[in-house]
Protein backbone atom coordinates (compact mmCIF):
# COMPACT_ATOMS: atom_id res chain seq x y z
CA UNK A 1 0.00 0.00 0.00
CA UNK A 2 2.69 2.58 0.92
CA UNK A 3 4.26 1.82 -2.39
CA UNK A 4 1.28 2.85 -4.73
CA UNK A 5 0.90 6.02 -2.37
CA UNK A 6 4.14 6.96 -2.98
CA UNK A 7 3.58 6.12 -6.90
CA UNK A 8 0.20 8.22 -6.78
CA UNK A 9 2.28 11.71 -5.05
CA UNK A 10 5.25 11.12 -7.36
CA UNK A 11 2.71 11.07 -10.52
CA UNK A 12 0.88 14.61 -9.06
CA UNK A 13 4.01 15.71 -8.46
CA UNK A 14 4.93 15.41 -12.05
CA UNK A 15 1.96 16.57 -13.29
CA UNK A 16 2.21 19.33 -11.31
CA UNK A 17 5.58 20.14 -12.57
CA UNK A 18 4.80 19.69 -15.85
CA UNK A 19 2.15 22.18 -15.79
CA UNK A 20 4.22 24.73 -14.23
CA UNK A 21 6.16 24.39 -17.32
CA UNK A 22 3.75 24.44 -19.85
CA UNK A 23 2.53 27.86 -18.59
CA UNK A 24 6.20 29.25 -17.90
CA UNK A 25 6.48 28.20 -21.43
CA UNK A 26 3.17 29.64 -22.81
CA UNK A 27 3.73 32.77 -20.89
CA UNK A 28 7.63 33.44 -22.48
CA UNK A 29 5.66 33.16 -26.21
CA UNK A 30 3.24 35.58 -25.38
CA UNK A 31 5.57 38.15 -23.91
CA UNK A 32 8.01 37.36 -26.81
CA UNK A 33 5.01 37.67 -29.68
CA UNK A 34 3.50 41.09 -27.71
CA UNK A 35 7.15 42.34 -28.04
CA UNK A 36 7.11 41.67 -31.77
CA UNK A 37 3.55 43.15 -32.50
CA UNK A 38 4.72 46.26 -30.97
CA UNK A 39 8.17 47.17 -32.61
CA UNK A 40 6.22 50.11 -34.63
CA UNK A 41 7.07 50.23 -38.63
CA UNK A 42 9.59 48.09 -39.52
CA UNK A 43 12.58 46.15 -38.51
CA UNK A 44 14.55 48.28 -35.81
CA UNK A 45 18.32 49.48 -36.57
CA UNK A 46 20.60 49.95 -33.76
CA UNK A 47 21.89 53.64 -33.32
CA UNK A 48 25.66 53.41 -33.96
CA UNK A 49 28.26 56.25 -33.76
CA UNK A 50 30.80 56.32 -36.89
């Protein structure tokens, strides 16, 4: 018995963690596509000094 109870909090546990990183992952898209949609007009051109 105390083995499948330990089998049943390891498989939350993974689910758990797995979950945390589908949203870490969902929410570092988003930020990275909001970025994108709000570069103005056109590609951006880094200010240099000649």
């Amino acid at each position: 018995m105390l083995i499948y109870m330990l089998a049943i909090a390891m498989t939350v546990a993974m689910l758990i963690a797995t979950l945390l990183g589908l949203h870490h992952e969902a929410q570092r898209v988003r930020v990275k596509a909001n970025t994108k949609r709000f570069e103005g007009f056109g590609p951006r051109k880094p200010y240099r000094h000649h």
